[in-house]
Structures are given as structure tokens and as C-alpha cells.
C-alpha atoms as a PDB file:
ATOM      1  CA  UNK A   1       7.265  -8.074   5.711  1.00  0.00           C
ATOM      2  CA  UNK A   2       8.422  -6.657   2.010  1.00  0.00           C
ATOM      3  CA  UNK A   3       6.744  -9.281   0.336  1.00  0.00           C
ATOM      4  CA  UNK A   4       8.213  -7.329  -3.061  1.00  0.00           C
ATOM      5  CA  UNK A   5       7.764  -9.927  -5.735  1.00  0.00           C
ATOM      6  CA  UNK A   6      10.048 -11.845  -7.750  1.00  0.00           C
ATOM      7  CA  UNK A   7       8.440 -10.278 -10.960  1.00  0.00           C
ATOM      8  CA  UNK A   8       8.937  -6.951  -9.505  1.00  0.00           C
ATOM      9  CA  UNK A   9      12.644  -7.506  -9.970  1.00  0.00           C
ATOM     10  CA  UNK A  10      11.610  -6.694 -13.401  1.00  0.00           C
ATOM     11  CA  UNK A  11       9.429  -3.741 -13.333  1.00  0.00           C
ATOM     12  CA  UNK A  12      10.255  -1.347 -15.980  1.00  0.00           C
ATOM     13  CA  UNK A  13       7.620   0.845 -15.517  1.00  0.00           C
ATOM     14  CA  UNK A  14       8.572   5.013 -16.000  1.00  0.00           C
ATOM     15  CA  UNK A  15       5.899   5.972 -13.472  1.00  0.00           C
ATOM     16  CA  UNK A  16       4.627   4.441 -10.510  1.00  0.00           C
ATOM     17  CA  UNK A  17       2.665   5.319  -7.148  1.00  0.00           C
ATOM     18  CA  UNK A  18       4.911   6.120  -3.728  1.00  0.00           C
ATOM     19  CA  UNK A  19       3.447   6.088  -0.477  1.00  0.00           C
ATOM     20  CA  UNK A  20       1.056   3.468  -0.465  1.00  0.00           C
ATOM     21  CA  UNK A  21      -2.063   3.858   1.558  1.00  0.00           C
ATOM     22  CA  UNK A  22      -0.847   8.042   2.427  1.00  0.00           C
ATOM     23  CA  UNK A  23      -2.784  10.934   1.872  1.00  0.00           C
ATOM     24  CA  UNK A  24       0.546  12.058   0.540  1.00  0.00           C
ATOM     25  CA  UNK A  25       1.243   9.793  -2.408  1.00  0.00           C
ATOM     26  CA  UNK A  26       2.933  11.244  -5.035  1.00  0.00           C
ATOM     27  CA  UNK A  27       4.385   9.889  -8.919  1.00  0.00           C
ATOM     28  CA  UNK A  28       8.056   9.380  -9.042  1.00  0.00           C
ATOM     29  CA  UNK A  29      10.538   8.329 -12.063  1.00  0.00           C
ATOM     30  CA  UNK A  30      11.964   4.643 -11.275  1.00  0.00           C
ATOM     31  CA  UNK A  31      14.973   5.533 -13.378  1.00  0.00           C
ATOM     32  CA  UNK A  32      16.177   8.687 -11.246  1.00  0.00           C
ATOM     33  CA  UNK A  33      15.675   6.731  -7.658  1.00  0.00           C
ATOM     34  CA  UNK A  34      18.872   6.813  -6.078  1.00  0.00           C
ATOM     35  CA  UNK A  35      19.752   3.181  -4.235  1.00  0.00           C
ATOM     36  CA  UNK A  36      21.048   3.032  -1.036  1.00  0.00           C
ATOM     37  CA  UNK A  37      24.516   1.750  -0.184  1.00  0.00           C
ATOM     38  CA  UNK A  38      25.274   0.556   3.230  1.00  0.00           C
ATOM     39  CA  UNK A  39      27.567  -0.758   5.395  1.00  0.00           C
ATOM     40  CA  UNK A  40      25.895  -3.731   6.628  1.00  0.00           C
ATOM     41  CA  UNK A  41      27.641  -6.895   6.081  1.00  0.00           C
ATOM     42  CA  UNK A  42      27.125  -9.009   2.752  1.00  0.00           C
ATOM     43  CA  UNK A  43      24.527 -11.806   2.473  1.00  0.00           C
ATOM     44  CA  UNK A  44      25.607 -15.101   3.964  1.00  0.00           C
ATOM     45  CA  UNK A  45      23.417 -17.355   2.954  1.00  0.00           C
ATOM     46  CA  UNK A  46      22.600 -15.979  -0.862  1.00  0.00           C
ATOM     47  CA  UNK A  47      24.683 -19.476  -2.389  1.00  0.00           C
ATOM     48  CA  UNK A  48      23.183 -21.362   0.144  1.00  0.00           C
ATOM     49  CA  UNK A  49      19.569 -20.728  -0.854  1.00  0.00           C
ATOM     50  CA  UNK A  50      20.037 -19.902  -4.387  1.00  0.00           C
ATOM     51  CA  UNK A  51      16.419 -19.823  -5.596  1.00  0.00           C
ATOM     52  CA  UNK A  52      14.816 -17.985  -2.335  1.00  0.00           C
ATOM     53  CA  UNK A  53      14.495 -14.474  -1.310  1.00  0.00           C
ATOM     54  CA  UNK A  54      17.033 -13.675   1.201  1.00  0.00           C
ATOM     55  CA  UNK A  55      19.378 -10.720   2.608  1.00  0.00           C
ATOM     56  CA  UNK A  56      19.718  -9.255   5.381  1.00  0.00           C
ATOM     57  CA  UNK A  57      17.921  -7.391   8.418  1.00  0.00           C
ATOM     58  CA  UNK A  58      20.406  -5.120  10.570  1.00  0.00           C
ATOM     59  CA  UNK A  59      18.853  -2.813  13.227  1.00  0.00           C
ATOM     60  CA  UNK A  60      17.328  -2.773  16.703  1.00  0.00           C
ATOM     61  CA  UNK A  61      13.983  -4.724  17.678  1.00  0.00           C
ATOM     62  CA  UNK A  62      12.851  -4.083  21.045  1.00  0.00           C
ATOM     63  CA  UNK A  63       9.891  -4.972  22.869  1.00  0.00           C
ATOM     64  CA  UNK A  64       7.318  -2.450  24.373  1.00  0.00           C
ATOM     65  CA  UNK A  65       4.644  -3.090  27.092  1.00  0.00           C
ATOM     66  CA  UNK A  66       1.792  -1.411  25.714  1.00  0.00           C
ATOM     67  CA  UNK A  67      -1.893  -1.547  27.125  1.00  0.00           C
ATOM     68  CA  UNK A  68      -3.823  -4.690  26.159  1.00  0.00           C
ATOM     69  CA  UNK A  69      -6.800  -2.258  25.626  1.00  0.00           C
ATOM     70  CA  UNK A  70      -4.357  -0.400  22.883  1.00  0.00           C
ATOM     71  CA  UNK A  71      -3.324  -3.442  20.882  1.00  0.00           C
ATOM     72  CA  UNK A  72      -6.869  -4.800  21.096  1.00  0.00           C
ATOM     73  CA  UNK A  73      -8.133  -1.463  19.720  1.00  0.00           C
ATOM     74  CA  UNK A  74      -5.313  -2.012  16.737  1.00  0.00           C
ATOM     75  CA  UNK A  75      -5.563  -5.764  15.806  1.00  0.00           C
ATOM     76  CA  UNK A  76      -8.967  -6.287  13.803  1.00  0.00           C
ATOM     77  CA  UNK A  77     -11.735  -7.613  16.105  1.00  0.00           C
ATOM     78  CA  UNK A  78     -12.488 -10.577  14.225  1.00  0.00           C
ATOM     79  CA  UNK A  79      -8.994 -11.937  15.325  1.00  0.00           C
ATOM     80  CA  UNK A  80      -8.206 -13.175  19.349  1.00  0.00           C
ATOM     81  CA  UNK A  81      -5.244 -12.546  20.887  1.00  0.00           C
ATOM     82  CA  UNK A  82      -3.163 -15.397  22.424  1.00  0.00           C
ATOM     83  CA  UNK A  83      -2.414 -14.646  25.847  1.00  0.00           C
ATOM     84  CA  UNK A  84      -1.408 -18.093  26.807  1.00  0.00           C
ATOM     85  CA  UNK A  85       1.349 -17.586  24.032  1.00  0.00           C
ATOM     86  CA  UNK A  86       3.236 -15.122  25.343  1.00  0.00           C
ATOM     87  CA  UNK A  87       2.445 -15.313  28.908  1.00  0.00           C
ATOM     88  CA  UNK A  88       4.810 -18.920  28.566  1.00  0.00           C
ATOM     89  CA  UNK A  89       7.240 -17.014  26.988  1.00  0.00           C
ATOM     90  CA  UNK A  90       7.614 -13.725  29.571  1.00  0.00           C
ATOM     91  CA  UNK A  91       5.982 -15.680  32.920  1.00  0.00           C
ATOM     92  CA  UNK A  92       5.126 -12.872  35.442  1.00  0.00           C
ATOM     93  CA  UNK A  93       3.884 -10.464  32.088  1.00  0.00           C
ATOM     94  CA  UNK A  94       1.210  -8.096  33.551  1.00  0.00           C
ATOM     95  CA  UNK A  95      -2.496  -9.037  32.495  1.00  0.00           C
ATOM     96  CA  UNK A  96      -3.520  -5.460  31.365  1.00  0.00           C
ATOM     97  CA  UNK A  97      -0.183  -5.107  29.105  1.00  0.00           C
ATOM     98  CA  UNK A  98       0.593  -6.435  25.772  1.00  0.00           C
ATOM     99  CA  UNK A  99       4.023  -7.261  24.259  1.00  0.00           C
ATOM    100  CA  UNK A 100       4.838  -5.465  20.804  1.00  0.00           C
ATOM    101  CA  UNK A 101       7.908  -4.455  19.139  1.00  0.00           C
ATOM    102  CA  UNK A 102       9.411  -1.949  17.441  1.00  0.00           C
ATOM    103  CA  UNK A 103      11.762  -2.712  14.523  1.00  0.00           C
ATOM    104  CA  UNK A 104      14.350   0.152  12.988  1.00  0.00           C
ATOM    105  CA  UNK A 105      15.939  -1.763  10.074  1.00  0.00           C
ATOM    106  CA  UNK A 106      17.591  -1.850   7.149  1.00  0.00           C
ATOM    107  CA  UNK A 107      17.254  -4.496   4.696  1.00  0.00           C
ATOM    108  CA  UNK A 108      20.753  -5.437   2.950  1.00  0.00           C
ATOM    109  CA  UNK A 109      22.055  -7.643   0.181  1.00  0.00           C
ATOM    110  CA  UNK A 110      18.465  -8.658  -0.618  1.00  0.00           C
ATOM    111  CA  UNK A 111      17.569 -11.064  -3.965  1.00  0.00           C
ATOM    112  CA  UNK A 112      17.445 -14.588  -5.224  1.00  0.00           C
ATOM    113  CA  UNK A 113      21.248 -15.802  -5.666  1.00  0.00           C
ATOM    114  CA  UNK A 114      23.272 -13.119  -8.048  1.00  0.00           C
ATOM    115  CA  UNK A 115      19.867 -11.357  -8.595  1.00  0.00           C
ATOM    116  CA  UNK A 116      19.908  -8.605  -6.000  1.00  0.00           C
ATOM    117  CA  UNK A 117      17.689  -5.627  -5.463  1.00  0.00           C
ATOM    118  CA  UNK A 118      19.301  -2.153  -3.385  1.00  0.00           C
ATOM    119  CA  UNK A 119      18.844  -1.886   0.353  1.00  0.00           C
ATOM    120  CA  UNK A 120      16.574   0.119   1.517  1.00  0.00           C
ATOM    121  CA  UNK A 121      14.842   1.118   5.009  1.00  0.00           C
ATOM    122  CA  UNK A 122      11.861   0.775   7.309  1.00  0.00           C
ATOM    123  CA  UNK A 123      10.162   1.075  10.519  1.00  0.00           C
ATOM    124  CA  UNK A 124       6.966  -0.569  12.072  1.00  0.00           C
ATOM    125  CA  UNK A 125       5.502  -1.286  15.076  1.00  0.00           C
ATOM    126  CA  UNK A 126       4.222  -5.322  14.996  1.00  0.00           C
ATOM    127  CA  UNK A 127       1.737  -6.996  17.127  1.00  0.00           C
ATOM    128  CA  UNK A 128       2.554 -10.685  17.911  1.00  0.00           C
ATOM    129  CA  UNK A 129       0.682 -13.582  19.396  1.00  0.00           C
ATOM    130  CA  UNK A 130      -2.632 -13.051  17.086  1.00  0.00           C
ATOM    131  CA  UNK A 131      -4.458 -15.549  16.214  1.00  0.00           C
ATOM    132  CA  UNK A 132      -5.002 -15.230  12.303  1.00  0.00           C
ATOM    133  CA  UNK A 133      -6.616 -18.631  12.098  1.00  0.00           C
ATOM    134  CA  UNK A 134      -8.823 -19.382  14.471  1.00  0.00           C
ATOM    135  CA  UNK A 135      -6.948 -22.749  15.897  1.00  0.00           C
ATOM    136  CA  UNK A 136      -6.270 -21.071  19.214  1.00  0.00           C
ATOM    137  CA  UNK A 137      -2.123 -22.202  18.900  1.00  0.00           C
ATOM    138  CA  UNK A 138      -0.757 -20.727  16.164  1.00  0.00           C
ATOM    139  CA  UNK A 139       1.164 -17.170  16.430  1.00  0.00           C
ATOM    140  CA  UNK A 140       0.993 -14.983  13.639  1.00  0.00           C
ATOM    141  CA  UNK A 141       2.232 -11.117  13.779  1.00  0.00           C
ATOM    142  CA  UNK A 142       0.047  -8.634  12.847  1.00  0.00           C
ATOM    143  CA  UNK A 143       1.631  -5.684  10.739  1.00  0.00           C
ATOM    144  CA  UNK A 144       0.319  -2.007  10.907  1.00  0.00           C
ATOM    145  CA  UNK A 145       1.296   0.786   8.528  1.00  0.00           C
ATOM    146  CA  UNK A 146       5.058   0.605   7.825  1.00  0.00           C
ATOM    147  CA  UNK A 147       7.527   3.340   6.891  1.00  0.00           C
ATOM    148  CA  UNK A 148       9.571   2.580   3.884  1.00  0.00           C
ATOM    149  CA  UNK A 149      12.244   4.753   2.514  1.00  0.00           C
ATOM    150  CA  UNK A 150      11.497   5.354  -1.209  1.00  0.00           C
ATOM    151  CA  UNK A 151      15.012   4.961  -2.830  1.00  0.00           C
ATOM    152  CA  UNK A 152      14.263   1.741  -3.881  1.00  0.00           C
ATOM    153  CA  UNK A 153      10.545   1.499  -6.114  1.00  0.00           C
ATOM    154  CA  UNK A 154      10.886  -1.852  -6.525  1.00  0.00           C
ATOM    155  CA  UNK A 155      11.065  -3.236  -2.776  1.00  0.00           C
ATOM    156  CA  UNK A 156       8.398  -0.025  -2.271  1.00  0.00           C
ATOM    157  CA  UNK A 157       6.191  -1.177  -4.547  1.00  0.00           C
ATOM    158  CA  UNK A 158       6.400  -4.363  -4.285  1.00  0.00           C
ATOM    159  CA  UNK A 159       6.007  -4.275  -0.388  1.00  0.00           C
ATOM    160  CA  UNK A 160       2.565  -2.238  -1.055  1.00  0.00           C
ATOM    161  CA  UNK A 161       1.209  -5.825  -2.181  1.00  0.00           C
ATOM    162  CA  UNK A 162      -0.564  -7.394   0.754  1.00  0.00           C
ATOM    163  CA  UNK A 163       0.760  -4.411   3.562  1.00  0.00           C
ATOM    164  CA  UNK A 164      -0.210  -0.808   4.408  1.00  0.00           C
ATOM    165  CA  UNK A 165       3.184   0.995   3.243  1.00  0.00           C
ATOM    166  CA  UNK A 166       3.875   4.692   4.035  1.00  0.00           C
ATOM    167  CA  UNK A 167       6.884   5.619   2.134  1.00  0.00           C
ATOM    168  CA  UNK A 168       9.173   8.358   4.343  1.00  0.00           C
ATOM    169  CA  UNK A 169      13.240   9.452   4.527  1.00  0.00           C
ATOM    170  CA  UNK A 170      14.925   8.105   7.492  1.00  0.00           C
ATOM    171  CA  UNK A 171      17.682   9.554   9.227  1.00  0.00           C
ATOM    172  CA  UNK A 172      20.668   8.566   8.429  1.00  0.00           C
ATOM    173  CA  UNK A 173      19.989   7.740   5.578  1.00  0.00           C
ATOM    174  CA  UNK A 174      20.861   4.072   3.885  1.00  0.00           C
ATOM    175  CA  UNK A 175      22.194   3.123   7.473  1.00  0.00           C
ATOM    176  CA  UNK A 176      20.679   0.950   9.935  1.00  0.00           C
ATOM    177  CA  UNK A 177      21.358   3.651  12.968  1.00  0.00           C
ATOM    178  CA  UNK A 178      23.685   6.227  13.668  1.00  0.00           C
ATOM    179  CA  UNK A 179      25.511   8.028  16.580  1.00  0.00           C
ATOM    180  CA  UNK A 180      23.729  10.792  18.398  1.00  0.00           C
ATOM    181  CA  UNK A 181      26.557  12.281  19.721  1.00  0.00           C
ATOM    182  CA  UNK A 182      25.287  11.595  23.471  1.00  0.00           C
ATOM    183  CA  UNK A 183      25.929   7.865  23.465  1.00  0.00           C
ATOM    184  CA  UNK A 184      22.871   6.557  21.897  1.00  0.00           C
ATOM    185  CA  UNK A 185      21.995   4.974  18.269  1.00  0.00           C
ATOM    186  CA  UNK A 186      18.535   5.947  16.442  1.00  0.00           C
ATOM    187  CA  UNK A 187      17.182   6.006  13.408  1.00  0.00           C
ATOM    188  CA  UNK A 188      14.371   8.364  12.943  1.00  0.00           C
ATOM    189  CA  UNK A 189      11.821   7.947  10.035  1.00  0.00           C
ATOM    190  CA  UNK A 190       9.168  11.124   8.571  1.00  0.00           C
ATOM    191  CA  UNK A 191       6.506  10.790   6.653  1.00  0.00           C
ATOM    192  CA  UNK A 192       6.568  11.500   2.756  1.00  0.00           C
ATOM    193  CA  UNK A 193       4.092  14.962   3.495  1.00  0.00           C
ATOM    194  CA  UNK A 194       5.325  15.192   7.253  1.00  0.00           C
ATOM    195  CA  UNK A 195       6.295  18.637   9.013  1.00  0.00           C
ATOM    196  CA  UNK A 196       8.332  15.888  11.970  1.00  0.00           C
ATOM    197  CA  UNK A 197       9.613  12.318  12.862  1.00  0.00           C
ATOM    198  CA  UNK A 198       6.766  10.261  12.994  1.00  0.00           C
ATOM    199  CA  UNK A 199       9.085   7.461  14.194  1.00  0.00           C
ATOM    200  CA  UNK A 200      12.064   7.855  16.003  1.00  0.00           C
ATOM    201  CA  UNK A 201      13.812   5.198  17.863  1.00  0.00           C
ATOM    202  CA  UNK A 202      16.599   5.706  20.644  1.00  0.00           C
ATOM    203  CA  UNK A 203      18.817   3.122  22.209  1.00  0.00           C
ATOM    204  CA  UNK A 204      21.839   2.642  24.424  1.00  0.00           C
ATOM    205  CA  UNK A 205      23.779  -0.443  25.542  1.00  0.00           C
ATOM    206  CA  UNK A 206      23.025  -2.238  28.534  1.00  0.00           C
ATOM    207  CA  UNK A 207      24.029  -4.941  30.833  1.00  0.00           C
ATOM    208  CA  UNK A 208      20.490  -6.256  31.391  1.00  0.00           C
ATOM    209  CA  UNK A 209      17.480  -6.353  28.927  1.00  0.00           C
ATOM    210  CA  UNK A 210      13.879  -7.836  30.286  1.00  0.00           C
ATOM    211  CA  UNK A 211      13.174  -9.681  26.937  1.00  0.00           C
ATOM    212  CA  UNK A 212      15.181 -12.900  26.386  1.00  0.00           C
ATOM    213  CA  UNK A 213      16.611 -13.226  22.710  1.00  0.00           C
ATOM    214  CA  UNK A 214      14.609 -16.700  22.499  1.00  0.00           C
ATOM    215  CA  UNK A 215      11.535 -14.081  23.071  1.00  0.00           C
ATOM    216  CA  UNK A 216      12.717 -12.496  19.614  1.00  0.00           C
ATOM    217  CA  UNK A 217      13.322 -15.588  17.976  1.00  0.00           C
ATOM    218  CA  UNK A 218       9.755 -16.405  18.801  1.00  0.00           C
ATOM    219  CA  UNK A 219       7.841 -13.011  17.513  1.00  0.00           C
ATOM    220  CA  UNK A 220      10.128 -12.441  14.638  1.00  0.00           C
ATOM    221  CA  UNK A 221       9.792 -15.875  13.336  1.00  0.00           C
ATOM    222  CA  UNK A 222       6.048 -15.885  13.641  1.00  0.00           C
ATOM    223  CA  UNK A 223       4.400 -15.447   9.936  1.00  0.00           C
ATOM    224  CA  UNK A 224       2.788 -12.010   9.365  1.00  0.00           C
ATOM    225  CA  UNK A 225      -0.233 -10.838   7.966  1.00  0.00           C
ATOM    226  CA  UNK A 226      -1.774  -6.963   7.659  1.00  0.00           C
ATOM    227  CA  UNK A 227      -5.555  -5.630   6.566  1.00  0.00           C
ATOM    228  CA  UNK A 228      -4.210  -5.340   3.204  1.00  0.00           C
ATOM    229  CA  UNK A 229      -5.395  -8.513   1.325  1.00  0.00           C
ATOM    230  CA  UNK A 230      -5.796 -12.119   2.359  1.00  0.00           C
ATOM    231  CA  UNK A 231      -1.917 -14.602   2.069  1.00  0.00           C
ATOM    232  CA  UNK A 232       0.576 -13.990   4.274  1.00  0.00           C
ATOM    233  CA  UNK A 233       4.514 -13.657   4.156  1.00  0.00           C
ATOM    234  CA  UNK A 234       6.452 -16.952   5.405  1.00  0.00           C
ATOM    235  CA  UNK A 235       9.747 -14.554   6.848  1.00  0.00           C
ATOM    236  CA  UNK A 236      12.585 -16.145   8.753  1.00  0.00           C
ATOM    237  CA  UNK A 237      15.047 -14.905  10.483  1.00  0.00           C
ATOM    238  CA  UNK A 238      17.859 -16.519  11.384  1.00  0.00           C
ATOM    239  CA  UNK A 239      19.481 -16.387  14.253  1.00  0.00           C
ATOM    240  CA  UNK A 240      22.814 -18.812  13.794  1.00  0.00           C
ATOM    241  CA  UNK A 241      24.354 -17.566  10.384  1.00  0.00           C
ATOM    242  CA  UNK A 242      27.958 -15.279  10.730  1.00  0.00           C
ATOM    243  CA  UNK A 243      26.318 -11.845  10.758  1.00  0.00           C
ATOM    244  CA  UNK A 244      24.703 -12.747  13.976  1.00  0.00           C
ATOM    245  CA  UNK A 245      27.388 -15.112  15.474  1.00  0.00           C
ATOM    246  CA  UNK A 246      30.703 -14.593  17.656  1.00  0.00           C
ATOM    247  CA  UNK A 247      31.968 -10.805  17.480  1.00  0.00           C
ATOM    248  CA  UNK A 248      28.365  -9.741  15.675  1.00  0.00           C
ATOM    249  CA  UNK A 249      26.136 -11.605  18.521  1.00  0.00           C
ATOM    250  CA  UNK A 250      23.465  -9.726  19.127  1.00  0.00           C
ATOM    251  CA  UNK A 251      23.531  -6.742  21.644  1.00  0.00           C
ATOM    252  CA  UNK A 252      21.307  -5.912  24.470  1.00  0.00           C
ATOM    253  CA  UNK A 253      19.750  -2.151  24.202  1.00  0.00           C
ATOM    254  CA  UNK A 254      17.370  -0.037  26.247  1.00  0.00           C
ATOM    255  CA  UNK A 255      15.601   3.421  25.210  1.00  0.00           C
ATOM    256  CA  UNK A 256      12.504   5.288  23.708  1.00  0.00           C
ATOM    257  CA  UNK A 257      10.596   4.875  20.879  1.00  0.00           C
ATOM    258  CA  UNK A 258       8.597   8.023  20.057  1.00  0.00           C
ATOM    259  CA  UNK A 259       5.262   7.209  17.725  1.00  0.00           C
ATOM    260  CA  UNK A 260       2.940   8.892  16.257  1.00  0.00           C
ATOM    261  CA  UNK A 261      -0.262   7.948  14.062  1.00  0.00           C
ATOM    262  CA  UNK A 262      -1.279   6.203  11.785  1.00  0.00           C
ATOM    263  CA  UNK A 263       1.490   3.878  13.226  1.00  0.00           C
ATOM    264  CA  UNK A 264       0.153   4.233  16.680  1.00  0.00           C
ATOM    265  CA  UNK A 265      -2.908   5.319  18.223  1.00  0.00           C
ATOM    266  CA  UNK A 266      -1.900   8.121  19.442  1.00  0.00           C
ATOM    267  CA  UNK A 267       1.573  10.495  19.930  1.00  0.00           C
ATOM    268  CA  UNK A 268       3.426   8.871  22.221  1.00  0.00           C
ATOM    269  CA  UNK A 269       6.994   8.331  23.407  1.00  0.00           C
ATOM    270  CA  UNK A 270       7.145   4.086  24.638  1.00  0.00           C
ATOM    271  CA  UNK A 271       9.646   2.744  26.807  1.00  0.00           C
ATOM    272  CA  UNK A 272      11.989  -0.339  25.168  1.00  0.00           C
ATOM    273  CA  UNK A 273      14.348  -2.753  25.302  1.00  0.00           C
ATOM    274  CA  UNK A 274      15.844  -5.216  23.175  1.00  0.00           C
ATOM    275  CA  UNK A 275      18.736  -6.110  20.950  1.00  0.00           C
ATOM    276  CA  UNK A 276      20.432  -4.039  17.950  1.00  0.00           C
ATOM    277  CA  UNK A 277      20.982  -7.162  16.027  1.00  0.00           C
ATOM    278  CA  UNK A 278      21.867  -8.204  12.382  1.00  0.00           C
ATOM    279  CA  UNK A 279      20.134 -11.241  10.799  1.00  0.00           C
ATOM    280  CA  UNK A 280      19.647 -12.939   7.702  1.00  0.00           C
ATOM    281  CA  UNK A 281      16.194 -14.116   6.118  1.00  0.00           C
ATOM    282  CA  UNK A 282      14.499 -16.409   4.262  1.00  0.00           C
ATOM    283  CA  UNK A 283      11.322 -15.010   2.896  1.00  0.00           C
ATOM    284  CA  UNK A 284       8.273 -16.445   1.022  1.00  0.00           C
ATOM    285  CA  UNK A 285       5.852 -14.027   0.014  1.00  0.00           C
ATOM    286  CA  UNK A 286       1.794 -14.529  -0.846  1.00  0.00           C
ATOM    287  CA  UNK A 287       1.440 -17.419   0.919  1.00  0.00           C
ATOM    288  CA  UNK A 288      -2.293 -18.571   1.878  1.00  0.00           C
ATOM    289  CA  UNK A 289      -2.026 -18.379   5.918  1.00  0.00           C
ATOM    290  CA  UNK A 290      -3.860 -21.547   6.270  1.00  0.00           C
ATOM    291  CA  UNK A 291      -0.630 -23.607   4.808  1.00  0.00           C
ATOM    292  CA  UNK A 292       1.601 -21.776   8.206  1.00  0.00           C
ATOM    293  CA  UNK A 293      -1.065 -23.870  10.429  1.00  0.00           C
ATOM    294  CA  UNK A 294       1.159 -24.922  13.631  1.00  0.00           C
ATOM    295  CA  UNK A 295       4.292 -23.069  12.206  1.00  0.00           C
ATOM    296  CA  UNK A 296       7.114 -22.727  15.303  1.00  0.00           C
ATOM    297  CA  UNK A 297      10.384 -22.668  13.003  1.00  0.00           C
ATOM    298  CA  UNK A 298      12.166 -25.167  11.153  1.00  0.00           C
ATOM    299  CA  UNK A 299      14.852 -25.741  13.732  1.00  0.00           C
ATOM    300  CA  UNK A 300      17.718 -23.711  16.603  1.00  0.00           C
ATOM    301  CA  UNK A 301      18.157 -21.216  13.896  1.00  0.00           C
ATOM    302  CA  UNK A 302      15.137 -19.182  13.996  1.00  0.00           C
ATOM    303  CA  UNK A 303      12.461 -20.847  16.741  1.00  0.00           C
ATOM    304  CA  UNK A 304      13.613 -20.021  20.711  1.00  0.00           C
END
């Protein structure tokens, strides 16, 4: 989803352009941002894949039943939507429902080998199971405005390349999620211009969840693409490295997301469930969507 550049690891730049694509964009100093330090768990796989993008992705992702009506009003026409895809996945899904997500995150440890760029945070709703190229098989997501906290220029400007980025604080900050004091986790994200949250996620634990994680595997592995330009971003996530294994396995949450536009059509507060979670990545950014052509994941990893 960042798709931040590798030459953007290099921008020098005194001035440049927050909140892409917001009636609210304003001109801030790259050398007075203040970058974010976590406590997310270091990069596994860095060494491993020395000359790729990777880091991590710690948060919640949950899925929300929305009206098939909505997400057909929000994915551009020209593209179909695959029902046959994820009715396999989620057998019994409801025909006049769609499945999107929600994803609270905050990317960690992020760069190519000892080349690292500051965390930083974001929120998005994603539509999965579109069909970008016309084949009728192959699952892209499609990516709506995003919320990016703008601590870190270079992963906000760079992100702005091929994606509709809205830069906003998030509370906490330069955390994943935080306690509410009532036995939940959120992470609430406003607008740079905002009088309130236009994002707010809210999640407890539970013994159940509706979604299988092979379901997540599935529409988080799928390559995205937004109305902002033509190539795509090759992202996987990986479900089998140590931040996601043994005592961090993934774990099951239910709750709320409140939305408001432009990341939804209208104000809304969306029932979901789903899985705080910390994975790592692989990304590949610009990439021309016809080369992803029958992409289902390179192996147990990252394709349920």
C-alpha cells in the first residue's frame, strides 16, 4: 500500500506537500518532522531479503459485511467484482453483502537491509475480490483514500505516488493501538483540517471470529491498485515469520469501526471482526498489474 520509493529514501527536499489529495494540504519542513518510535517488534526478515522493501505491519484487520450496492458504488465501474472469489472462501456469504476490511496499522522497521525509514501510521478501508484485469480469476484489492500520519514525509510522500493519501494524527500516537480503559484496543485517526475522528476502530478479544485467518491471508495477499495512476503494488504479508508465530499468533477480535467520508460513503459506525495481528512484508512497488496475472502467493506463508 505505501508504495514510498526507494529514491525517496533520499529526498532532501526543505519543502514538500502533506495531505495528498485533501482540501487541507498544507507545506511542512522535512527536517523538523518528528519520527515515530514504537514498540512493535524488530524486522525479521530485513537479512533475509536484503535488497527488498520489507518491515513490519502490526495492528488489527477485520472484515466488515457491507452492502454490495455500497462497494459497487465505491469500486470504479469499469472494474467487476468477483463474487465467485469470495463466496469459495466464506460459503453461506449473503448475496446482497460484500466483504471489506478495515486495517489500523502501524508500519515498523521498514527499509531495504540496514537502510531503514521511521514507522509511521495508517488506516484504510480496502475492497477485495476486484477484478483489475479483466481475466475473471484474478483478485486484486482496491484501495480508497488512506489516512497516513505525517511524522514521516518520506513514507507520506512517497505513498502519495500511485494512492489517494490523506495525511491525519492518530491516537496514540506511533503505536499500533492502545488501551481504552474499558477493555478494548483502538486506534483512532483525524483528518489533517478535521474538527473529529474520521476513523476510529474498536476491538475486544474473543473466543470466536466469523472470518477464518486463511480468509486474511487471501485479501491481504491480493495485489492492490487505487484511481491514482495505472501499476500496482506487489505487497506480501507473511504469515509464518516469528512476529506472527507461537506466543505472537495472531488474535481473534470483534468490535466497531466508525467511518466517515471520503473513506466511506457515508458516516457510519460498521460492525467487525478479525485478528489484531503483527506481520512482516515484502513489498514491490510500481509494478504494471498485468505482470500479477493469476497471482495466489508464492507459498503457506502468505496464500490461505
Amino acid at each position: 500500500m505505501h508504495s514510498f520509493r526507494i529514491v525517496s529514501f533520499y529526498v532532501l527536499a526543505t519543502s514538500l506537500q502533506i495531505g495528498a489529495g485533501s482540501a487541507s494540504a498544507q507545506s511542512v519542513n522535512i527536517e523538523t518532522a518528528v519520527l515515530c518510535t514504537s514498540q512493535s517488534q524488530p524486522n525479521p526478515i530485513d537479512t533475509q531479503y536484503p535488497t527488498q522493501i520489507t518491515g513490519t505491519i502490526n495492528g488489527t484487520y477485520a472484515g466488515l459485511s457491507i452492502p454490495y450496492a455500497s462497494a459497487r458504488a465505491i469500486v470504479p465501474s469499469q472494474y467487476a467484482i468477483l463474487r465467485h472469489a469470495y463466496e469459495s472462501l466464506l460459503p453461506g456469504w449473503p448475496k446482497d453483502m460484500y466483504p471489506a476490511y478495515y486495517e489500523g496499522l502501524l508500519d515498523h522497521d521498514i527499509g531495504i537491509g540496514p537502510l531503514k525509514i521511521g514507522d509511521f501510521q495508517r488506516s484504510s478501508i480496502r475492497f477485495p475480490f476486484i477484478d483489475r484485469l479483466g481475466d475473471g480469476h484474478t483478485s486484486f484489492r482496491y484501495t480508497g483514500p488512506v489516512m497516513l500520519s505525517p511524522n514521516n514525509l518520506v513514507a507520506l510522500v512517497g505513498a502519495s505516488v500511485g494512492n489517494d493519501i490523506r495525511a491525519g494524527t492518530f491516537r496514540p500516537a506511533c503505536e499500533a493501538y492502545a488501551d481504552d480503559g474499558h477493555g478494548n484496543t483502538f486506534l483512532e485517526g483525524t483528518g489533517v483540517g478535521s474538527s473529529k475522528a474520521d476513523v476510529r476502530g474498536t476491538f475486544r478479544v474473543t473466543s470466536s471470529n466469523p472470518y477464518a485467518l486463511d480468509v486474511f491471508k487471501n485479501m491481504t495477499n491480493q495485489p492492490s491498485f487505487s484511481s491514482v495512476g495505472t501499476l500496482c503494488d506487489h505487497y506480501i504479508s507473511l504469515y509464518n515469520s516469528s512476529v506472527t508465530q507461537g506466543v505472537n499468533s495472531p488474535v481473534p477480535v470483534q468490535g466497531s469501526v466508525y467511518v466517515r467520508p471520503p473513506y466511506y460513503l457515508k458516516e457510519t459506525t460498521l460492525a467487525a471482526s478479525g485478528y489484531r495481528m503483527d506481520l512482516s512484508f515484502i513489498e514491490t512497488n510500481n509494478v504494471r498489474c498485468e505482470s500479477l496475472k493469476g497471482y495466489s502467493g508464492t507459498g503457506p506463508g502468505d496464500s490461505g
